[in-house]
Protein backbone atom coordinates (compact mmCIF):
# COMPACT_ATOMS: atom_id res chain seq x y z
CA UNK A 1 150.05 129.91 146.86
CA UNK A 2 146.65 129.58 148.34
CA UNK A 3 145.79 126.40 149.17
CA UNK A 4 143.38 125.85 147.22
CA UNK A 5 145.58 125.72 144.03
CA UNK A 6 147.97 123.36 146.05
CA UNK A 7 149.03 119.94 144.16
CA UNK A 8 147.90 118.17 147.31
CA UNK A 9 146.48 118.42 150.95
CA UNK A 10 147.13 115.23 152.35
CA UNK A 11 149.57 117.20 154.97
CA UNK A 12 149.06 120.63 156.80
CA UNK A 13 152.62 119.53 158.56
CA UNK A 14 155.24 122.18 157.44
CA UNK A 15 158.57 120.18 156.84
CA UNK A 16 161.49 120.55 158.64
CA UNK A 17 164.78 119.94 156.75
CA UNK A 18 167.81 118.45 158.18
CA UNK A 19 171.54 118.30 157.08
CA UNK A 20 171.83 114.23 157.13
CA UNK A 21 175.05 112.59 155.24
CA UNK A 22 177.62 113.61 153.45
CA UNK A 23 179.89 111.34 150.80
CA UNK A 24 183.27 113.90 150.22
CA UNK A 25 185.29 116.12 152.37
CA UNK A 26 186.26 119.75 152.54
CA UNK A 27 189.97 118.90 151.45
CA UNK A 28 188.72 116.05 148.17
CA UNK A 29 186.34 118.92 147.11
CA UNK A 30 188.93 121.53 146.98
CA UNK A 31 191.04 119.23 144.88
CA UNK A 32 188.53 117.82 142.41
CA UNK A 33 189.61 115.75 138.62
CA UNK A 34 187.36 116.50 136.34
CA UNK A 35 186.29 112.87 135.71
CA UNK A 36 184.70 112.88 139.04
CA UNK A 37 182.13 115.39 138.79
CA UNK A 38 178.82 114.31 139.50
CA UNK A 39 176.55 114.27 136.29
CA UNK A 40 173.53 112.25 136.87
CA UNK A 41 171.41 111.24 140.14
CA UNK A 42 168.27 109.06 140.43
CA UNK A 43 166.73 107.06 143.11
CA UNK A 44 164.52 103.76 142.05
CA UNK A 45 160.83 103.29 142.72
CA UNK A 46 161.07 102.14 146.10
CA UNK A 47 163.57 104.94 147.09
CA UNK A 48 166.41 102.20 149.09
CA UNK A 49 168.75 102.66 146.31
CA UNK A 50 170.61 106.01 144.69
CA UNK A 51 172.70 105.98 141.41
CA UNK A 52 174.89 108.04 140.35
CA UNK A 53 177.08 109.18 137.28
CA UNK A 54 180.04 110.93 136.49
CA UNK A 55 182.02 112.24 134.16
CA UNK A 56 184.42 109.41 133.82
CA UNK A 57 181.56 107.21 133.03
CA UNK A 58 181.02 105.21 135.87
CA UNK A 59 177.83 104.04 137.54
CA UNK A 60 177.50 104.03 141.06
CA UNK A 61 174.98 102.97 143.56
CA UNK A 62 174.25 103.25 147.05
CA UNK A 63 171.72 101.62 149.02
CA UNK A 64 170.17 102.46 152.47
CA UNK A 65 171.66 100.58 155.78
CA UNK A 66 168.69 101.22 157.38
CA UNK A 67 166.85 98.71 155.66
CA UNK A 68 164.18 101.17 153.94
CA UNK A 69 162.62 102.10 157.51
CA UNK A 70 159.46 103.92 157.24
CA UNK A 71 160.38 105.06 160.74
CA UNK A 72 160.82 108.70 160.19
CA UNK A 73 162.45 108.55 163.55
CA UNK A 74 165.23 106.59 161.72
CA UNK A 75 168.21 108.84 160.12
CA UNK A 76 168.61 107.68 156.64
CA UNK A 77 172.19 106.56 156.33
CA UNK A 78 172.85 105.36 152.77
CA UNK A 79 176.23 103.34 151.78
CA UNK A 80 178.15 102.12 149.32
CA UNK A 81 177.10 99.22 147.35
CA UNK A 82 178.42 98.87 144.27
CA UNK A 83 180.07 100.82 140.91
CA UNK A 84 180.57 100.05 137.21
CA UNK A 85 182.38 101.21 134.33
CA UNK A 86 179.35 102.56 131.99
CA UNK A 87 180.22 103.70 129.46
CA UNK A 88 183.76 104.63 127.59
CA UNK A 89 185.19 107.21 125.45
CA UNK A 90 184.40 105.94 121.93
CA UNK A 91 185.32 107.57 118.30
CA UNK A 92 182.34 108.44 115.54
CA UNK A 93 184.52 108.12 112.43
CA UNK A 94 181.34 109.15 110.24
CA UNK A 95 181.42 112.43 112.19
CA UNK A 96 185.31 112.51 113.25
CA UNK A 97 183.74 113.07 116.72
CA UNK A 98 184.82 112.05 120.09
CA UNK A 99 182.15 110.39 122.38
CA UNK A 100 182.84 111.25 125.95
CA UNK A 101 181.97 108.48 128.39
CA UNK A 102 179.82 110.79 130.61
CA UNK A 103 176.67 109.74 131.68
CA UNK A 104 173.99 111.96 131.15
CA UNK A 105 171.12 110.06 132.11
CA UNK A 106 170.16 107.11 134.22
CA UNK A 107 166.71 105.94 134.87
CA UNK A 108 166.36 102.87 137.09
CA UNK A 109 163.89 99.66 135.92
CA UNK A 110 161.45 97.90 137.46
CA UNK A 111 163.85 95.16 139.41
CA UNK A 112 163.36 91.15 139.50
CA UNK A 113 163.51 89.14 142.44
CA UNK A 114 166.75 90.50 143.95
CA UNK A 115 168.35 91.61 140.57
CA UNK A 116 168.37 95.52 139.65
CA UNK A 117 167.92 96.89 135.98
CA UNK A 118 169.15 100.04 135.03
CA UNK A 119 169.55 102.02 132.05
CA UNK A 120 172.46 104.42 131.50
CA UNK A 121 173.31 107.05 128.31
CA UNK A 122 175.89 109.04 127.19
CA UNK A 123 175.80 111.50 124.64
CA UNK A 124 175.01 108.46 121.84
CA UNK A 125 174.53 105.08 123.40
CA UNK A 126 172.06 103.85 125.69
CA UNK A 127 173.14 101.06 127.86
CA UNK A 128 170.96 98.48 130.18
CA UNK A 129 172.01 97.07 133.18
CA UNK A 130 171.60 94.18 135.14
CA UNK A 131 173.31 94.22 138.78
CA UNK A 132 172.93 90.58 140.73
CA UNK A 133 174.14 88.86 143.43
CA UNK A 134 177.25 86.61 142.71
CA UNK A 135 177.82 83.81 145.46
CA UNK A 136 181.32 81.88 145.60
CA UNK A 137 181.12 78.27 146.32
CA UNK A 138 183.75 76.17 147.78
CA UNK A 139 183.96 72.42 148.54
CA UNK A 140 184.09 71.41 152.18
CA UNK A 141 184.35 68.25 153.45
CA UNK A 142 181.77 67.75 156.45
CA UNK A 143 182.65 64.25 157.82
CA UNK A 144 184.40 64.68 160.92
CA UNK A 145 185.48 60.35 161.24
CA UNK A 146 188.78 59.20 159.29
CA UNK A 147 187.05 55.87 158.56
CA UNK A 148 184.40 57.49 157.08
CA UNK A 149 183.65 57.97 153.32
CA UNK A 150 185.29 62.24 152.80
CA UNK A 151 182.04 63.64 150.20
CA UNK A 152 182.55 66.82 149.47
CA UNK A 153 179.51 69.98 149.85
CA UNK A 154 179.36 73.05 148.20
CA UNK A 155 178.85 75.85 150.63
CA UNK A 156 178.89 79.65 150.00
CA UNK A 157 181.76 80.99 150.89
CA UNK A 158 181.42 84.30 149.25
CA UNK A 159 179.21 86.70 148.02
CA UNK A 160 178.99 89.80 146.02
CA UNK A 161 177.53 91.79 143.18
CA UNK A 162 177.63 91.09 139.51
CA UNK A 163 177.34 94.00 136.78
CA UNK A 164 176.00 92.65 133.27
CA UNK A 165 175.65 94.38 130.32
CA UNK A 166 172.05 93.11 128.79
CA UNK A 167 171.49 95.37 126.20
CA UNK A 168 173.14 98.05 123.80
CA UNK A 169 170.91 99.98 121.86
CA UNK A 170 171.58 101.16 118.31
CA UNK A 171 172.90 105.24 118.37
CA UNK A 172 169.29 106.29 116.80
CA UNK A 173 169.79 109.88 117.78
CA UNK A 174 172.06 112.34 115.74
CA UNK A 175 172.10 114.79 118.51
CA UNK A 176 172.92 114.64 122.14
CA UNK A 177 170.79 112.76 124.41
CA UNK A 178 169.34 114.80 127.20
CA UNK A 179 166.73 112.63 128.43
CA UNK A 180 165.72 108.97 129.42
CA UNK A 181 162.61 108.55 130.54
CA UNK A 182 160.58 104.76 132.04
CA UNK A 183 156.81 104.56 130.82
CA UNK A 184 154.08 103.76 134.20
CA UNK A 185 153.80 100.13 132.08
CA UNK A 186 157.20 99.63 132.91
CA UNK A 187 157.35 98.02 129.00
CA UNK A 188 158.82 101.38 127.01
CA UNK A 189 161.11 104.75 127.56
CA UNK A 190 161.88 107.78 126.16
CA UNK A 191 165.06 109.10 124.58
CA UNK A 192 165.10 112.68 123.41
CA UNK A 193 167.93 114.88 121.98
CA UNK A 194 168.03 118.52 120.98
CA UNK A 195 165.93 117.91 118.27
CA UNK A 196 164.41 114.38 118.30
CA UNK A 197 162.33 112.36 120.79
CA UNK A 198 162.22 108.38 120.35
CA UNK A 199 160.34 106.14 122.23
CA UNK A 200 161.61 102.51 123.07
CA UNK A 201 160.64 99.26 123.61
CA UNK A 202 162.73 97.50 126.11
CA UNK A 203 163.17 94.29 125.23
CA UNK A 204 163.72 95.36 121.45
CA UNK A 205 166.86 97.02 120.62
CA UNK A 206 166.30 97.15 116.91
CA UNK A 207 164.22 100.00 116.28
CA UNK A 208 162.32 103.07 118.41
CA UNK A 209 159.51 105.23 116.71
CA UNK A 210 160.09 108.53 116.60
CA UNK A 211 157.14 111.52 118.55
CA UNK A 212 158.72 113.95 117.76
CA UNK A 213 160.58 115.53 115.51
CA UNK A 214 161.38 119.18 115.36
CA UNK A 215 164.07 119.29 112.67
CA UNK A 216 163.77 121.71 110.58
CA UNK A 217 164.36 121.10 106.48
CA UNK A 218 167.49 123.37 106.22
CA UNK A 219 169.73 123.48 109.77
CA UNK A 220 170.18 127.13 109.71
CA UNK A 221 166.74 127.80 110.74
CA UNK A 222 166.48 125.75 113.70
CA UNK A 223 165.09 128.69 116.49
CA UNK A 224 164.67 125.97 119.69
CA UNK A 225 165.87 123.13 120.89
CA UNK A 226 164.24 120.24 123.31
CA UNK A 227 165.52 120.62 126.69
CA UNK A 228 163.88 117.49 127.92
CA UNK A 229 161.44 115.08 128.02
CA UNK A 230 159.30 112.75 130.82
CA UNK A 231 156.67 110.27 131.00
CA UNK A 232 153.74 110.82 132.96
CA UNK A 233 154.08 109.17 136.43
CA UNK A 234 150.54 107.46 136.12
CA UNK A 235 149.28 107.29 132.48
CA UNK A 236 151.66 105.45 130.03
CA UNK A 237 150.05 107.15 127.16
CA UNK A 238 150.80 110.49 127.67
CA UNK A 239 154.32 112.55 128.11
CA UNK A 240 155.61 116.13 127.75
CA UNK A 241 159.04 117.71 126.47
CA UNK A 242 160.31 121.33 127.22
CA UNK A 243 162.38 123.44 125.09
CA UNK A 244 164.79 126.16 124.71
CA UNK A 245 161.60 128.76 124.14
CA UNK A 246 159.99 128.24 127.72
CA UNK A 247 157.38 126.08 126.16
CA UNK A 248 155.92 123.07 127.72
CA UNK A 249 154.03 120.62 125.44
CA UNK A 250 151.85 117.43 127.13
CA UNK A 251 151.40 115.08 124.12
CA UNK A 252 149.08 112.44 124.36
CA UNK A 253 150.03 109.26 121.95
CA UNK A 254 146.58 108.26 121.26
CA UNK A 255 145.61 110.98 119.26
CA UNK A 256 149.07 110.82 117.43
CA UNK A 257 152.12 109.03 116.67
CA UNK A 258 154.01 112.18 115.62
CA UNK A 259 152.97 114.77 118.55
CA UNK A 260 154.81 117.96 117.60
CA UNK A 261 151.71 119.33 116.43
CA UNK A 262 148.35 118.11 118.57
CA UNK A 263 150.14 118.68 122.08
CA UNK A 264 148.63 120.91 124.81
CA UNK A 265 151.14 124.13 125.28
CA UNK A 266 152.19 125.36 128.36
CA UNK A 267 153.84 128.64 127.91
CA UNK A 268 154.12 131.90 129.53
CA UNK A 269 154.08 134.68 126.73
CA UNK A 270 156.94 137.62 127.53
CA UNK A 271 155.82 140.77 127.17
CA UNK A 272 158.03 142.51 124.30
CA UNK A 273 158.83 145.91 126.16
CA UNK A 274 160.53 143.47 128.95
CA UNK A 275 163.24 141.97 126.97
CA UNK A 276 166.68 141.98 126.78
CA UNK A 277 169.78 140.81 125.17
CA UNK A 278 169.86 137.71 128.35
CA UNK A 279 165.80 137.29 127.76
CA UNK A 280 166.29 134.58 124.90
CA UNK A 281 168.40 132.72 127.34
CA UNK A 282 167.20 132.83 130.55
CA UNK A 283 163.34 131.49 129.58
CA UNK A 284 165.02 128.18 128.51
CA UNK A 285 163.86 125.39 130.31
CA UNK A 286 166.51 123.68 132.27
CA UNK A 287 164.40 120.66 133.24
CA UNK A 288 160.45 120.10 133.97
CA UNK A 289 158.98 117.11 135.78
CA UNK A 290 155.44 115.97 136.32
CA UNK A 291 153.89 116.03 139.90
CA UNK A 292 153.86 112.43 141.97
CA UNK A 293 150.22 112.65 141.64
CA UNK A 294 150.13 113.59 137.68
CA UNK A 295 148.37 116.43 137.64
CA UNK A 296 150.61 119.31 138.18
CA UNK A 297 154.26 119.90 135.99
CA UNK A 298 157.01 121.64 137.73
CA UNK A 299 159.62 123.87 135.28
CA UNK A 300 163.05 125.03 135.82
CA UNK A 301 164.33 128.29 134.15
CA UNK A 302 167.43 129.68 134.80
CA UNK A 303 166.31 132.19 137.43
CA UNK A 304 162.26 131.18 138.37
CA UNK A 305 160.02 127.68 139.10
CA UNK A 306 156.69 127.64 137.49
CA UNK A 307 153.99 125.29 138.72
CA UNK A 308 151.28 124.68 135.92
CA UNK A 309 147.92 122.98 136.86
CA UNK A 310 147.22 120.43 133.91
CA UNK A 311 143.75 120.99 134.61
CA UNK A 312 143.84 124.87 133.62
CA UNK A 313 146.89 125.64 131.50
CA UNK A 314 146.35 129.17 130.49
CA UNK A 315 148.51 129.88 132.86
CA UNK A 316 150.96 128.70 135.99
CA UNK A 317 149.19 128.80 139.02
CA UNK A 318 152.44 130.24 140.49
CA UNK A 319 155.80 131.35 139.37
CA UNK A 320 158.64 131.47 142.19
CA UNK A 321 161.91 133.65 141.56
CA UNK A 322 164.03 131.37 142.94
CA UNK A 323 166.87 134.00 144.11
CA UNK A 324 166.42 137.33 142.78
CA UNK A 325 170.12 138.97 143.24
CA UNK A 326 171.53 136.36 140.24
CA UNK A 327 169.74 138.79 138.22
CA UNK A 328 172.24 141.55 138.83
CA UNK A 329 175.04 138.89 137.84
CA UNK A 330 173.58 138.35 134.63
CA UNK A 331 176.99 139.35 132.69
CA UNK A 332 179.02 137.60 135.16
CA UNK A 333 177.37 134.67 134.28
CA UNK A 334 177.09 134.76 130.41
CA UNK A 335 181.19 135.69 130.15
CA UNK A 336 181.66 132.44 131.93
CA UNK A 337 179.40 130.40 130.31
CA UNK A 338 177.41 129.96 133.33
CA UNK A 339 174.10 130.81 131.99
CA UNK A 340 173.91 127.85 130.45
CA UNK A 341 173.58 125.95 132.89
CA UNK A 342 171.20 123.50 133.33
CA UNK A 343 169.80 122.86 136.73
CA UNK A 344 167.47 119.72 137.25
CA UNK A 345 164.61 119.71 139.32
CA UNK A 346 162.44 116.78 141.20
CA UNK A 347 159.38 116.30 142.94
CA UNK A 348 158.71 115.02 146.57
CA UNK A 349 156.24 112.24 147.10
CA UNK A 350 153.75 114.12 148.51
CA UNK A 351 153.80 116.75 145.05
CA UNK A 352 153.92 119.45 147.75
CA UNK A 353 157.72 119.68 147.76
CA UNK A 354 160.44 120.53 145.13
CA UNK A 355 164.08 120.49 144.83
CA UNK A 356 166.36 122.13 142.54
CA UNK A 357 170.01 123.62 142.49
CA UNK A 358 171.92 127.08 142.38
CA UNK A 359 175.02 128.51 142.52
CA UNK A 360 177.62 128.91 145.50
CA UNK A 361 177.13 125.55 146.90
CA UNK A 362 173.24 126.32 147.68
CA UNK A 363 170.75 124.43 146.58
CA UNK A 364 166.04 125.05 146.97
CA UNK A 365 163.37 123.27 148.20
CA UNK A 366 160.08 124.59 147.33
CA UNK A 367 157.04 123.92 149.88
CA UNK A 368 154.61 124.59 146.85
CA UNK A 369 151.83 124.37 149.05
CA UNK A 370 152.71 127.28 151.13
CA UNK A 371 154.44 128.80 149.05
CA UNK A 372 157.85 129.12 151.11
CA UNK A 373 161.46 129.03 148.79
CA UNK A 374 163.84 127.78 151.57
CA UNK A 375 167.58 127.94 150.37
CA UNK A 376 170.13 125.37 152.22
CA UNK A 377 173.52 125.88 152.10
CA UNK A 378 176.18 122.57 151.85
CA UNK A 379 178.59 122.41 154.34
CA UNK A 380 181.25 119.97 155.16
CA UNK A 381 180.38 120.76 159.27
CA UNK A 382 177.60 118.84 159.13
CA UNK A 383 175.70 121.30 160.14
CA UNK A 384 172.24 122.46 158.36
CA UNK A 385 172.32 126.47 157.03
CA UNK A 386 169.27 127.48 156.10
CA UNK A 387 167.21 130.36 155.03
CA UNK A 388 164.25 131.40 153.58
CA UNK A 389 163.89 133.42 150.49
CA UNK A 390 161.50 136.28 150.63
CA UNK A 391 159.69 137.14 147.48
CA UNK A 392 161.48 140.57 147.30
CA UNK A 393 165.24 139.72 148.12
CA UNK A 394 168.13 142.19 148.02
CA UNK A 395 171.27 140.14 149.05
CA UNK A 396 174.72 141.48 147.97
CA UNK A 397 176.38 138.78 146.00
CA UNK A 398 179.73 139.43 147.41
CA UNK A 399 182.46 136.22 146.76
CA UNK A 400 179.88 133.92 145.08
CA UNK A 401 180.94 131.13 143.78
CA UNK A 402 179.42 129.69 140.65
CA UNK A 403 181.72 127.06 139.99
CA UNK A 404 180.45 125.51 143.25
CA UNK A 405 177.06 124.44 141.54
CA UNK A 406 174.30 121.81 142.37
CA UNK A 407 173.20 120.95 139.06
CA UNK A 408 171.94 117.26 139.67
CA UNK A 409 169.22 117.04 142.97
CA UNK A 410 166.62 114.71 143.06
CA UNK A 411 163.66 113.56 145.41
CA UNK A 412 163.07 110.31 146.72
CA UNK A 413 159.74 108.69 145.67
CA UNK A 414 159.36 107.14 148.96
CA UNK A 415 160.36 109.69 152.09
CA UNK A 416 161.29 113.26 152.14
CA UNK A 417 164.80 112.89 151.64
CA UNK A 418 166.29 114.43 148.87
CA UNK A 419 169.98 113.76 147.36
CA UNK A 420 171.71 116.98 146.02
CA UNK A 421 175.51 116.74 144.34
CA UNK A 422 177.92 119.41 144.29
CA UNK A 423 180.77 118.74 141.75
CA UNK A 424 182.31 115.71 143.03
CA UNK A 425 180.24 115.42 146.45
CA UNK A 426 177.18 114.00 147.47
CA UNK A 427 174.79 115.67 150.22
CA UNK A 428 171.41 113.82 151.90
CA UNK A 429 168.80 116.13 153.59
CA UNK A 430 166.30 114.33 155.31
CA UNK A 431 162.60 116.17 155.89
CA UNK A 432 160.70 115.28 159.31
């Protein structure tokens, strides 16, 4: 991409990523329960803490030991903090469904004083948490003279972190929630299923208003579904959704309150001659993101990354095949389900960066500026494997591995560090 087109130029610095902590092992990874897959991964605003949830709905967060250094001589070295049980398998006896406990989604609040907010979902129920500091007390006695009067003090003798649930909000959606989204006025979110998108207020948990609604009259002609749906970064008035078409609409909620129909459509038209029995399936938008800086979206398809300019949306002001040869694995893929996939995808802070996942333990980050697809490879050794993807490639997909997927990678908002999870693993890269 020329420069030019670039979503920023506040660097001409290329960065160079580093392998930089690992949570798993070679042998745990080989050996993995199903309730510990990784399913969701978010860092807050100020990019010290990382959340994470899995299959067995629990919440867990890391924060980093460093202390949030700016240094970017410092190694980021994130630990353990804390974990909670989020959500649980429940029972809709209207539907004689079960409700896994799974998190789909988490999307971090705006904290208070030293107290952290979170918000958690499921397929149904969206959850808020508060996560404070809990401090033991213990009477001591401090007079050290037998004659004198013994008073006793309350002193700290322990300390530790306190989960709360604060809020459950009413099951509003009759589809699977794919999305959870803050508002820039930190006051209101988005929810959106396959169909539906709601938005919230936070403090009211009676009622959301619906934006949009693309349920059709009669079920059997539903022809796309909504893949997901985000909040612009900077104006609290404006969001977009993707769906299972390729088509990206930016609604703005000023000029409606129901925005299926006066949004501004992104959307890349196939040419009919070009398709194929996988071309229905492979457009669908795994996940799409706004820029730091607002004005650029980045998409996720199953086999490309499509920058769009919200300034001139006629078309993407570049489209990146992320790895070519999964074309040639196409059936491969769709007898094991794999196609469907869906593979997030997060912007750096400078909105010159991108990461996203793959197959085979590999996972992308996309200089956008100079147009350079780097693909890393996770390893237990510690050690970072790297290479970059020319625009023409012809590897030989010999022994790959798509059960060893990255489907959940995200960017912090701070640094360029990025957090990428591999089943039941959890890999830092750090970019210098």
């Amino acid at each position: 991409m020329k420069s030019s087109n670039s979503p920023t130029s506040s660097s001409d610095k290329k960065v160079e990523w580093k392998f930089a902590q690992v949570f798993g092992d070679k042998t745990t990874s080989e050996q993995i329960h199903d309730e510990d897959i990784i399913t969701a991964l978010e860092f807050d605003q100020t990019g010290k803490y990382l959340s994470l949830g899995d299959k067995a709905g629990r919440l867990i967060i890391f924060d980093a030991s460093n202390g949030g250094s700016k240094s970017r001589q410092t190694a980021v070295e994130f630990q353990y903090l804390t974990e909670l049980q989020s959500h649980v398998k429940e029972f809709d006896y209207l539907k004689s469904t079960e409700i896994e406990e799974r998190i789909n989604q988490i999307q971090w609040l705006r904290p208070q004083g030293n107290n952290l907010y979170i918000l958690t979902t499921n397929d149904k129920t969206i959850k808020m948490w508060k996560i404070s500091e809990k401090k033991v007390k213990k009477p001591t006695f401090l007079n050290q003279s037998p004659d004198d009067t013994r008073l006793p003090k309350m002193q700290v003798s322990d300390s530790g972190l306190m989960p709360t649930l604060l809020k459950t909000y009413p099951q509003l959606h009759a589809y699977h929630i794919n999305s959870l989204s803050l508002c820039s006025n930190g006051e209101n979110f988005l929810s959106g299923d396959d169909l539906r998108v709601n938005l919230w207020t936070i403090d009211r948990t009676n009622e959301a208003f619906n934006v949009v609604d693309l349920k059709p009259d009669n079920l059997e002609e539903i022809s796309e579904v909504i893949t997901s749906s985000k909040f612009h970064p900077i104006y609290s008035n404006q969001f977009m959704y993707s769906t299972s078409k390729g088509v990206i609409k930016v609604c703005d909620l000023r000029k409606s309150t129901l925005c299926d129909n006066t949004a501004q459509v992104l959307e890349v038209k196939e040419n009919p001659s070009n398709k194929n029995f996988f071309t229905d399936i492979i457009v669908s938008i795994c996940d799409a993101t706004f820029s730091r800086n607002g004005k650029y979206v980045f998409s996720r398809d199953f086999c490309t990354m499509k920058v769009w300019d919200l300034a001139n949306t006629s078309k993407p002001v570049s489209v990146i095949s992320l790895y070519d040869p999964i074309k040639t694995k196409l059936c491969d893929l769709y007898e094991n389900e794999c196609i469907f996939d869906k593979f997030s995808i997060s912007s750096g802070p400078d909105s010159n960066q991108v990461v996203t996942g793959m197959f085979n333990s590999n996972f992308h980050i996309i200089d956008v500026k100079r147009d350079i697809n780097t693909q890393f490879e996770l390893s237990f050794t510690k050690k970072t494997i790297s290479k970059v993807i020319p625009k023409k490639c012809t590897d030989v997909l010999n022994n790959y591995d798509y059960t060893r997927k990255t489907l959940k990678t995200t960017f912090n908002p701070k640094e360029n560090t990025v957090a990428v999870a591999c089943l039941n693993s959890l890999f830092f890269y750090k970019g210098t």
